[in-house]
C-alpha atoms as a PDB file:
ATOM      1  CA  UNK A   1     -50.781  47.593  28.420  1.00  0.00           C
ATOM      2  CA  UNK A   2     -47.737  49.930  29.261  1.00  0.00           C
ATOM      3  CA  UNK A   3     -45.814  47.167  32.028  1.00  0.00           C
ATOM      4  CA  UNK A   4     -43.783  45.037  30.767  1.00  0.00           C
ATOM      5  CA  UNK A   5     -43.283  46.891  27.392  1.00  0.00           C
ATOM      6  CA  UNK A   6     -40.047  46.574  26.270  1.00  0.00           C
ATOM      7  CA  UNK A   7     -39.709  50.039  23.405  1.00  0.00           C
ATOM      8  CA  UNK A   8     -38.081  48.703  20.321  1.00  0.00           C
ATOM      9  CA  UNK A   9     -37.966  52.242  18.479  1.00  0.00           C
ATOM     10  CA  UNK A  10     -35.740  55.242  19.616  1.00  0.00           C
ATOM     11  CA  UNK A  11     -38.761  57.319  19.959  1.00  0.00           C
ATOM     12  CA  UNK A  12     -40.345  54.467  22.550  1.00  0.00           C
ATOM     13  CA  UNK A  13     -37.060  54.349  24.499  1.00  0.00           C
ATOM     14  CA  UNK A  14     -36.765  58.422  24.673  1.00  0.00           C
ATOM     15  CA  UNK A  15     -40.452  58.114  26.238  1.00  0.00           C
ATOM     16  CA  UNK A  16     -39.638  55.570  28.480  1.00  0.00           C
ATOM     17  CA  UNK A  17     -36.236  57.217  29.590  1.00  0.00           C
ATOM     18  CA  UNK A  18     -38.814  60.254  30.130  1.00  0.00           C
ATOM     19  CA  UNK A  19     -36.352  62.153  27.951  1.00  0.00           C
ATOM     20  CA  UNK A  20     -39.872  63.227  26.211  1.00  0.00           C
ATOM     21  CA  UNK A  21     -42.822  63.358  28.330  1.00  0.00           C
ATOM     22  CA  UNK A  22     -45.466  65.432  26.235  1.00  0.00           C
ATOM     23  CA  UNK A  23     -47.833  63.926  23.110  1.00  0.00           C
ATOM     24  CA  UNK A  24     -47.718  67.399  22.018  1.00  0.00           C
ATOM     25  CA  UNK A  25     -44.399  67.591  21.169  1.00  0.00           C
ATOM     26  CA  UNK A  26     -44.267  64.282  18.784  1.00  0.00           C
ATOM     27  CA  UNK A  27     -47.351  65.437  17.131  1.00  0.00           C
ATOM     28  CA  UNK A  28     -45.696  69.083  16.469  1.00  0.00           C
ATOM     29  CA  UNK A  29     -42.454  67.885  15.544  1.00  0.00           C
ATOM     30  CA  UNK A  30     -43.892  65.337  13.030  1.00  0.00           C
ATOM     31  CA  UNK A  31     -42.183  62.159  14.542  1.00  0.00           C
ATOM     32  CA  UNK A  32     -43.731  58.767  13.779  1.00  0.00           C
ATOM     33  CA  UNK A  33     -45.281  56.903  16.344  1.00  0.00           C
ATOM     34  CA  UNK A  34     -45.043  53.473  15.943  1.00  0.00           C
ATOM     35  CA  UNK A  35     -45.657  51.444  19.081  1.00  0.00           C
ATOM     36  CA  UNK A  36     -49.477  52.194  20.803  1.00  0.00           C
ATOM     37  CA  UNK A  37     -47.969  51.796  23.884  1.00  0.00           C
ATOM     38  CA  UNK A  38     -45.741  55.466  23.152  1.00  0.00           C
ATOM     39  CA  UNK A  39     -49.959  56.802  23.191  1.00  0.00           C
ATOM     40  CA  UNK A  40     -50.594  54.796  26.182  1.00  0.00           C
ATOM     41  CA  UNK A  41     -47.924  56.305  28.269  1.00  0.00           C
ATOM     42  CA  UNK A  42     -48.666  60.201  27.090  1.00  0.00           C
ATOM     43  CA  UNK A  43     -52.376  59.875  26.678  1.00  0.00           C
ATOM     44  CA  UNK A  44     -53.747  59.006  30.023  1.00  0.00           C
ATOM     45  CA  UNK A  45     -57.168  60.317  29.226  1.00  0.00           C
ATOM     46  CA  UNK A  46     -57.436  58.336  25.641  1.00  0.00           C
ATOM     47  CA  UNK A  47     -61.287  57.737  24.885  1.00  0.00           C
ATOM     48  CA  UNK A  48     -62.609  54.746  22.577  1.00  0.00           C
ATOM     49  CA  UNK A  49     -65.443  55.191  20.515  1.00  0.00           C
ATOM     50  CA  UNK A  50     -65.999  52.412  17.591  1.00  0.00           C
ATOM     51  CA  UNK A  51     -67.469  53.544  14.068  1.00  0.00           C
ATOM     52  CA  UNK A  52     -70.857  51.779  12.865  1.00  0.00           C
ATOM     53  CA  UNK A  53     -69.324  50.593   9.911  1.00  0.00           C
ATOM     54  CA  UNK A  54     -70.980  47.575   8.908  1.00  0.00           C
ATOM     55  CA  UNK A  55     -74.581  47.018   7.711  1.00  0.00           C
ATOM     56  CA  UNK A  56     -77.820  44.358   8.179  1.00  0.00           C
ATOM     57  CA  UNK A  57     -81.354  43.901   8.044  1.00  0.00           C
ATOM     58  CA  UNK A  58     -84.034  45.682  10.021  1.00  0.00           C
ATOM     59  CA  UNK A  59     -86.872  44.238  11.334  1.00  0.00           C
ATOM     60  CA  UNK A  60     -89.213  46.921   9.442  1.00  0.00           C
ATOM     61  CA  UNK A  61     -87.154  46.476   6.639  1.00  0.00           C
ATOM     62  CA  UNK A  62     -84.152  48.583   5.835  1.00  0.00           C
ATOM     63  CA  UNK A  63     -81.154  48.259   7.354  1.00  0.00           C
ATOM     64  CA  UNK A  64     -79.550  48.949  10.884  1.00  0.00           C
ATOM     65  CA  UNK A  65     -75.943  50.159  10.916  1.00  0.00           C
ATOM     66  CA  UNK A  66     -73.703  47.599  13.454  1.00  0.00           C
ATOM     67  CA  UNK A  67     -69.855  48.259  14.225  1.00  0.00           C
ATOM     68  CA  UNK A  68     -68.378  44.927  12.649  1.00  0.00           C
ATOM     69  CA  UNK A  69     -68.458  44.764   8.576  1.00  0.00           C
ATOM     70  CA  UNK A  70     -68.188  41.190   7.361  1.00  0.00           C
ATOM     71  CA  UNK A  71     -67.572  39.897   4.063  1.00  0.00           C
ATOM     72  CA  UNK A  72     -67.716  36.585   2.707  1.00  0.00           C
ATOM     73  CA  UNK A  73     -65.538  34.827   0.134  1.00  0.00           C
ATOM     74  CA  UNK A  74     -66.229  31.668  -1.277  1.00  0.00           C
ATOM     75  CA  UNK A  75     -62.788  29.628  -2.053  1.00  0.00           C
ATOM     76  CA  UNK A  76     -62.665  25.770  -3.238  1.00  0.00           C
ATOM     77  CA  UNK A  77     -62.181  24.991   0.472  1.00  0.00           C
ATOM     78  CA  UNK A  78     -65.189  26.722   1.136  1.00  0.00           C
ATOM     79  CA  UNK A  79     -66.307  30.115   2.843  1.00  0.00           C
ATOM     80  CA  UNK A  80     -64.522  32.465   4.902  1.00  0.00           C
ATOM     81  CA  UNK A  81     -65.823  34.960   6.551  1.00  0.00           C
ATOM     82  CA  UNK A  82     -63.339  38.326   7.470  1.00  0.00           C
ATOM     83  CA  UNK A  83     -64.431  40.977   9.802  1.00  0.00           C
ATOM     84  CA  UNK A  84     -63.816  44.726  10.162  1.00  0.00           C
ATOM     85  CA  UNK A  85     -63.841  47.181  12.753  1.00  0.00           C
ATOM     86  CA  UNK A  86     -63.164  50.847  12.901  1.00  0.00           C
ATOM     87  CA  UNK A  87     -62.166  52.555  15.753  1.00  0.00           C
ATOM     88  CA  UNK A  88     -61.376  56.231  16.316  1.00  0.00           C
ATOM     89  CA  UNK A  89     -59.481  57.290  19.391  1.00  0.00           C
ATOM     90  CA  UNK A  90     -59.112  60.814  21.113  1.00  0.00           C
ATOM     91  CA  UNK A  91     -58.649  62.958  24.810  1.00  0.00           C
ATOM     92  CA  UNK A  92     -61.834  65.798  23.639  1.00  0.00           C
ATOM     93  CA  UNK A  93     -58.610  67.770  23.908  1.00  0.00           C
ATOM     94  CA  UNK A  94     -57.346  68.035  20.164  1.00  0.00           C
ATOM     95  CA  UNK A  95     -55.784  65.128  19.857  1.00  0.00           C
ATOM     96  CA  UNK A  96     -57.707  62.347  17.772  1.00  0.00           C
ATOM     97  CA  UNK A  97     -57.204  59.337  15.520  1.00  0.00           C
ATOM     98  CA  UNK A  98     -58.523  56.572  13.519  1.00  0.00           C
ATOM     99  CA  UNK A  99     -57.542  53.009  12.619  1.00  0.00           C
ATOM    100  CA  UNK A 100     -59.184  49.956  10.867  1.00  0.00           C
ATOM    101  CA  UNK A 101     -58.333  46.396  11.513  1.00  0.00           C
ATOM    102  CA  UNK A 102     -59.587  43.225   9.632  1.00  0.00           C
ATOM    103  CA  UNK A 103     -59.849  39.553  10.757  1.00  0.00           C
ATOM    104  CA  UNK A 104     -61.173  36.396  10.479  1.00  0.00           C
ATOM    105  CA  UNK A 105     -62.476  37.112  14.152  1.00  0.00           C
ATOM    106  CA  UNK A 106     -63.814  40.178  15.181  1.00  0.00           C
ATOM    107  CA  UNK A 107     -62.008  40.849  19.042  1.00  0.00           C
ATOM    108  CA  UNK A 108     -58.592  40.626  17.010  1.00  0.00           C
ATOM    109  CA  UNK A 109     -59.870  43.042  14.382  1.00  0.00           C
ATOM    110  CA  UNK A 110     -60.834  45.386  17.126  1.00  0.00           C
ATOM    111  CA  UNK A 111     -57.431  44.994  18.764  1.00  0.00           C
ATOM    112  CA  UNK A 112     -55.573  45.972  15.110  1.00  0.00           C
ATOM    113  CA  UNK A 113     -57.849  48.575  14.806  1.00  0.00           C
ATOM    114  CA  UNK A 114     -57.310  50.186  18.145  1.00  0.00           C
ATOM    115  CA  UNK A 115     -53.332  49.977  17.478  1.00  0.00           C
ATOM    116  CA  UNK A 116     -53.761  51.586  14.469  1.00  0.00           C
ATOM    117  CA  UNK A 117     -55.990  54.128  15.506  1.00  0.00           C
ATOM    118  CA  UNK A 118     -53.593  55.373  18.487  1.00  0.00           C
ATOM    119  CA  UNK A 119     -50.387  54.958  16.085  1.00  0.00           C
ATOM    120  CA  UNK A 120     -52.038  57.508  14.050  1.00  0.00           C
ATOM    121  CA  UNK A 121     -53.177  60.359  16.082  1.00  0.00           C
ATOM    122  CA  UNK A 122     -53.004  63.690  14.751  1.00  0.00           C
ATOM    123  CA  UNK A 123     -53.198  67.578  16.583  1.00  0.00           C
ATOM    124  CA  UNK A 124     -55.975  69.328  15.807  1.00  0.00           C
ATOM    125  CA  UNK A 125     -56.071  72.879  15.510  1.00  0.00           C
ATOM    126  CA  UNK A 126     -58.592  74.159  17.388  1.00  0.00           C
ATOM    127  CA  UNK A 127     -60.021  78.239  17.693  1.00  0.00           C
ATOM    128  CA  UNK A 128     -63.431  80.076  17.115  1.00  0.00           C
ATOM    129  CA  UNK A 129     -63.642  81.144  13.471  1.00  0.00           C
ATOM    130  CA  UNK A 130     -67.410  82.148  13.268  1.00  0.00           C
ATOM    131  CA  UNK A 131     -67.980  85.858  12.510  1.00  0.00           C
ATOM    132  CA  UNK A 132     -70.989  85.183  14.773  1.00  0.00           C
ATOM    133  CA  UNK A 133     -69.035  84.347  17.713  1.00  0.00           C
ATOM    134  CA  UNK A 134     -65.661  85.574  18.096  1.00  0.00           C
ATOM    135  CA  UNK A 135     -65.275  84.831  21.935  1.00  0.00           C
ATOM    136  CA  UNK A 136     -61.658  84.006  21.112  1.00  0.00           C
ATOM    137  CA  UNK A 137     -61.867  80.178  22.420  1.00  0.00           C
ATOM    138  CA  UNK A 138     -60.726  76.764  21.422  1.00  0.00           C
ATOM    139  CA  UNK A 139     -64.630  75.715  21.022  1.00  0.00           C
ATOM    140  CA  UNK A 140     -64.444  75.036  16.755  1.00  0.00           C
ATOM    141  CA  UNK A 141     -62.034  75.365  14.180  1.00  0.00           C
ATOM    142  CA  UNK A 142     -60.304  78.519  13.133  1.00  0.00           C
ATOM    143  CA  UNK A 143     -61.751  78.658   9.567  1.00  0.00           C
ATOM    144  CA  UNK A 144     -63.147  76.541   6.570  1.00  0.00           C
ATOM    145  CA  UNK A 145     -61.664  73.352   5.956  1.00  0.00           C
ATOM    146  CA  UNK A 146     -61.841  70.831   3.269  1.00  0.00           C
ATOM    147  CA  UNK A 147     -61.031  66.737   3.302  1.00  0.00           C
ATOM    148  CA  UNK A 148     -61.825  63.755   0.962  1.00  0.00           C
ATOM    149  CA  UNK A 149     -61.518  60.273   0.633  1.00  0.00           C
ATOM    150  CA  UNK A 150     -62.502  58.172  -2.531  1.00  0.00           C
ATOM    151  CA  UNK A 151     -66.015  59.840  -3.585  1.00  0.00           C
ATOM    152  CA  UNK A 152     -66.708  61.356  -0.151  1.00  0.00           C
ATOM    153  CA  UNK A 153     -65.539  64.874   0.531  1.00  0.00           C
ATOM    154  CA  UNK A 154     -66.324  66.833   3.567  1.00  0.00           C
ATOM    155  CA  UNK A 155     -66.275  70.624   4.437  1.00  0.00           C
ATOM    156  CA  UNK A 156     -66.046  71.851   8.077  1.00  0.00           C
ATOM    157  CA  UNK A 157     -67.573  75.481   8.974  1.00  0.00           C
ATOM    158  CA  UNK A 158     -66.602  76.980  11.979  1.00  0.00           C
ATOM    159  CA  UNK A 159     -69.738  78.205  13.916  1.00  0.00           C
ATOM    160  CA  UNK A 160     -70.380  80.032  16.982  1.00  0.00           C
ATOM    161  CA  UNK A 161     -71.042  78.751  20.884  1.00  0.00           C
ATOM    162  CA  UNK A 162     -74.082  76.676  21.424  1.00  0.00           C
ATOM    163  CA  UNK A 163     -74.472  75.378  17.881  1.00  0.00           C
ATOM    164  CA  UNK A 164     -73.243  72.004  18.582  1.00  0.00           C
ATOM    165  CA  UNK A 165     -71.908  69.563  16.299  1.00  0.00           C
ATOM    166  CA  UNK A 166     -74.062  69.533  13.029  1.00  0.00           C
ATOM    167  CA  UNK A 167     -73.289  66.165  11.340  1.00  0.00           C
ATOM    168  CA  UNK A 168     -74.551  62.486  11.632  1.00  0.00           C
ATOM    169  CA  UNK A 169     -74.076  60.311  14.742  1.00  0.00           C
ATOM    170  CA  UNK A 170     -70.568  58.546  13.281  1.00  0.00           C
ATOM    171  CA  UNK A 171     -69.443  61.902  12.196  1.00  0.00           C
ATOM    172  CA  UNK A 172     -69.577  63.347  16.134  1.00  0.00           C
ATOM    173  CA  UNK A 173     -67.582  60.793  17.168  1.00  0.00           C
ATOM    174  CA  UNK A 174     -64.525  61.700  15.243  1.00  0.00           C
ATOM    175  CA  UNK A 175     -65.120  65.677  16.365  1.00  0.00           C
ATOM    176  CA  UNK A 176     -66.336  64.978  19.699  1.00  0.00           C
ATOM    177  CA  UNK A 177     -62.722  63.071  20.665  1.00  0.00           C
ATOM    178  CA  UNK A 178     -61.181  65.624  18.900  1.00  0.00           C
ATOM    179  CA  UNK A 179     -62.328  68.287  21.432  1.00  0.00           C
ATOM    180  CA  UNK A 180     -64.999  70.213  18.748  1.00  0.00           C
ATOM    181  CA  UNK A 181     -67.771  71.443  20.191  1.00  0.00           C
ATOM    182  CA  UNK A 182     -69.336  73.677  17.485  1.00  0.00           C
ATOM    183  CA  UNK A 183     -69.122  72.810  13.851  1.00  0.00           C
ATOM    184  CA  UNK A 184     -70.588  72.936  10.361  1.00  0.00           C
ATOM    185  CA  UNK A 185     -70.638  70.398   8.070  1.00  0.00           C
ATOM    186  CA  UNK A 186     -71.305  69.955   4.747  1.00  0.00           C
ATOM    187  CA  UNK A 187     -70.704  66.510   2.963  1.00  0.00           C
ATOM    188  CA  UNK A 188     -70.698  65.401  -0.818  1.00  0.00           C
ATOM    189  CA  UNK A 189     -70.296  61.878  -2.326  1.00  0.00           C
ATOM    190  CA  UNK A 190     -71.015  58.085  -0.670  1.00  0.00           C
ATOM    191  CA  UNK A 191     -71.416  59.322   3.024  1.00  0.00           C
ATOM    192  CA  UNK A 192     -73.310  55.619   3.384  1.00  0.00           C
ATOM    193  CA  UNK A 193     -69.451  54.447   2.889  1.00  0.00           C
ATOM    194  CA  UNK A 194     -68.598  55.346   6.272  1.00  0.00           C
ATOM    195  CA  UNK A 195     -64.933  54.110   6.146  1.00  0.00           C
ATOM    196  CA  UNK A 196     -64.692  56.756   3.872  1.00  0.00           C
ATOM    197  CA  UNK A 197     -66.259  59.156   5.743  1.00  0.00           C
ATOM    198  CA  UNK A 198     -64.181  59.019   8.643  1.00  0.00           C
ATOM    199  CA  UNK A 199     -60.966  59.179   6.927  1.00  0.00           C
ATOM    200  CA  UNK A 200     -62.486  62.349   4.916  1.00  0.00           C
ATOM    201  CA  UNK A 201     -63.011  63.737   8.298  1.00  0.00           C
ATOM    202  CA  UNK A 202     -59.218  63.376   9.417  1.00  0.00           C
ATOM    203  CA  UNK A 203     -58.006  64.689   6.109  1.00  0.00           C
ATOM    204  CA  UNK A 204     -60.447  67.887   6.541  1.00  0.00           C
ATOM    205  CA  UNK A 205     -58.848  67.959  10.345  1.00  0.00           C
ATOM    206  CA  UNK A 206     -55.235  67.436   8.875  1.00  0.00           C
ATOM    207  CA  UNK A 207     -55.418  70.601   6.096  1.00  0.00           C
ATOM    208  CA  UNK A 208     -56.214  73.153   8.880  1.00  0.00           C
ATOM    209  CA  UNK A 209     -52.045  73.239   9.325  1.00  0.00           C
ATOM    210  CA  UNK A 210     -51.636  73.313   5.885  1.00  0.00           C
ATOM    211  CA  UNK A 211     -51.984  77.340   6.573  1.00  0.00           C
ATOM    212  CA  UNK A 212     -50.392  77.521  10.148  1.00  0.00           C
ATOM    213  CA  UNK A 213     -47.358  79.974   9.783  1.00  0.00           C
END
């Protein structure tokens, strides 16, 4: 995806020109990524994982989660169908994001949504904050965190080595690519809404600089 790409922001050209060669300093000095291919270039261990989003019938009744979410408007011309895809994106090294494309088909939805995801990575800040552990690595977070989107809201515990990551399957993914091992979490609100969810998630990941001297 990098050859051929021709940068057509200052930030692309400076990575380019190699005149900045680490993620890590973008992310700290809050500059705005908007080409993918800036990610591309940085990232070389980037990981793709894509959110169960979307819902539909079980055979035993119930439903099944699936990653595409469809919806269906009727129009005098007829129906149209658009599709949705989710996609969160992350090196297990505290550096994750998330993105969310819609289209009529659903490989172009997956393609927005994969854009968007690595245009809006975010650093995590990473540390062991359990009482119970206090080994002094970058296994959790450094304390108690707090995110929401819409009705959903979402606290994050730190706990100690060996815990694992206590939270449902779509939930991991977002911590796992972040490069959380062991965590709490407690969540509140339409968690079924998984869109919501995963943003929640990022804005509980995003508040842990809110107190970084």
């Amino acid at each position: 995806m990098v050859e051929g790409w021709v940068p057509k922001t200052s930030l692309g050209k400076a990575v380019l020109n190699g005149e900045i060669n680490s993620i890590d300093y973008i992310l700290e000095n809050k500059l705005t990524i908007k080409e993918p291919e800036i990610v591309d270039l940085l990232v070389k261990d980037l990981k793709i994982e894509i959110i169960n989003i979307g819902k539909r019938g079980g055979k035993g009744g119930g439903t099944q989660r699936i990653p595409v979410r469809s919806t269906l408007k009727v129009t005098a011309s007829g129906k149209r169908v658009r599709h949705s895809i989710m996609v969160v994106v992350g090196n297990e090294n505290g550096v994750v994001g998330v993105g969310r494309g819609k289209s009529i088909e659903a490989r172009r939805a997956y393609q927005m949504a994969l854009r968007r995801a690595k245009m809006n990575i975010i650093k995590v800040w990473r540390g062991c904050g359990s009482w119970e552990c206090n080994c002094g690595e970058m296994h959790s977070i450094p304390f108690k965190t707090y995110g929401s989107c819409g009705s959903v809201k979402v606290i994050l515990y730190p706990a100690p080595r060996g815990v694992g990551l206590v939270c449902d399957d779509e939930s991991k993914k977002v911590l796992r690519l972040a490069g959380l091992k062991d965590v709490w979490t407690k969540t509140f609100g339409n968690t079924a809404m998984r869109i919501n969810l995963a943003y929640a998630l990022i804005d509980a990941l995003k508040n842990l600089y809110k107190y970084k001297l």
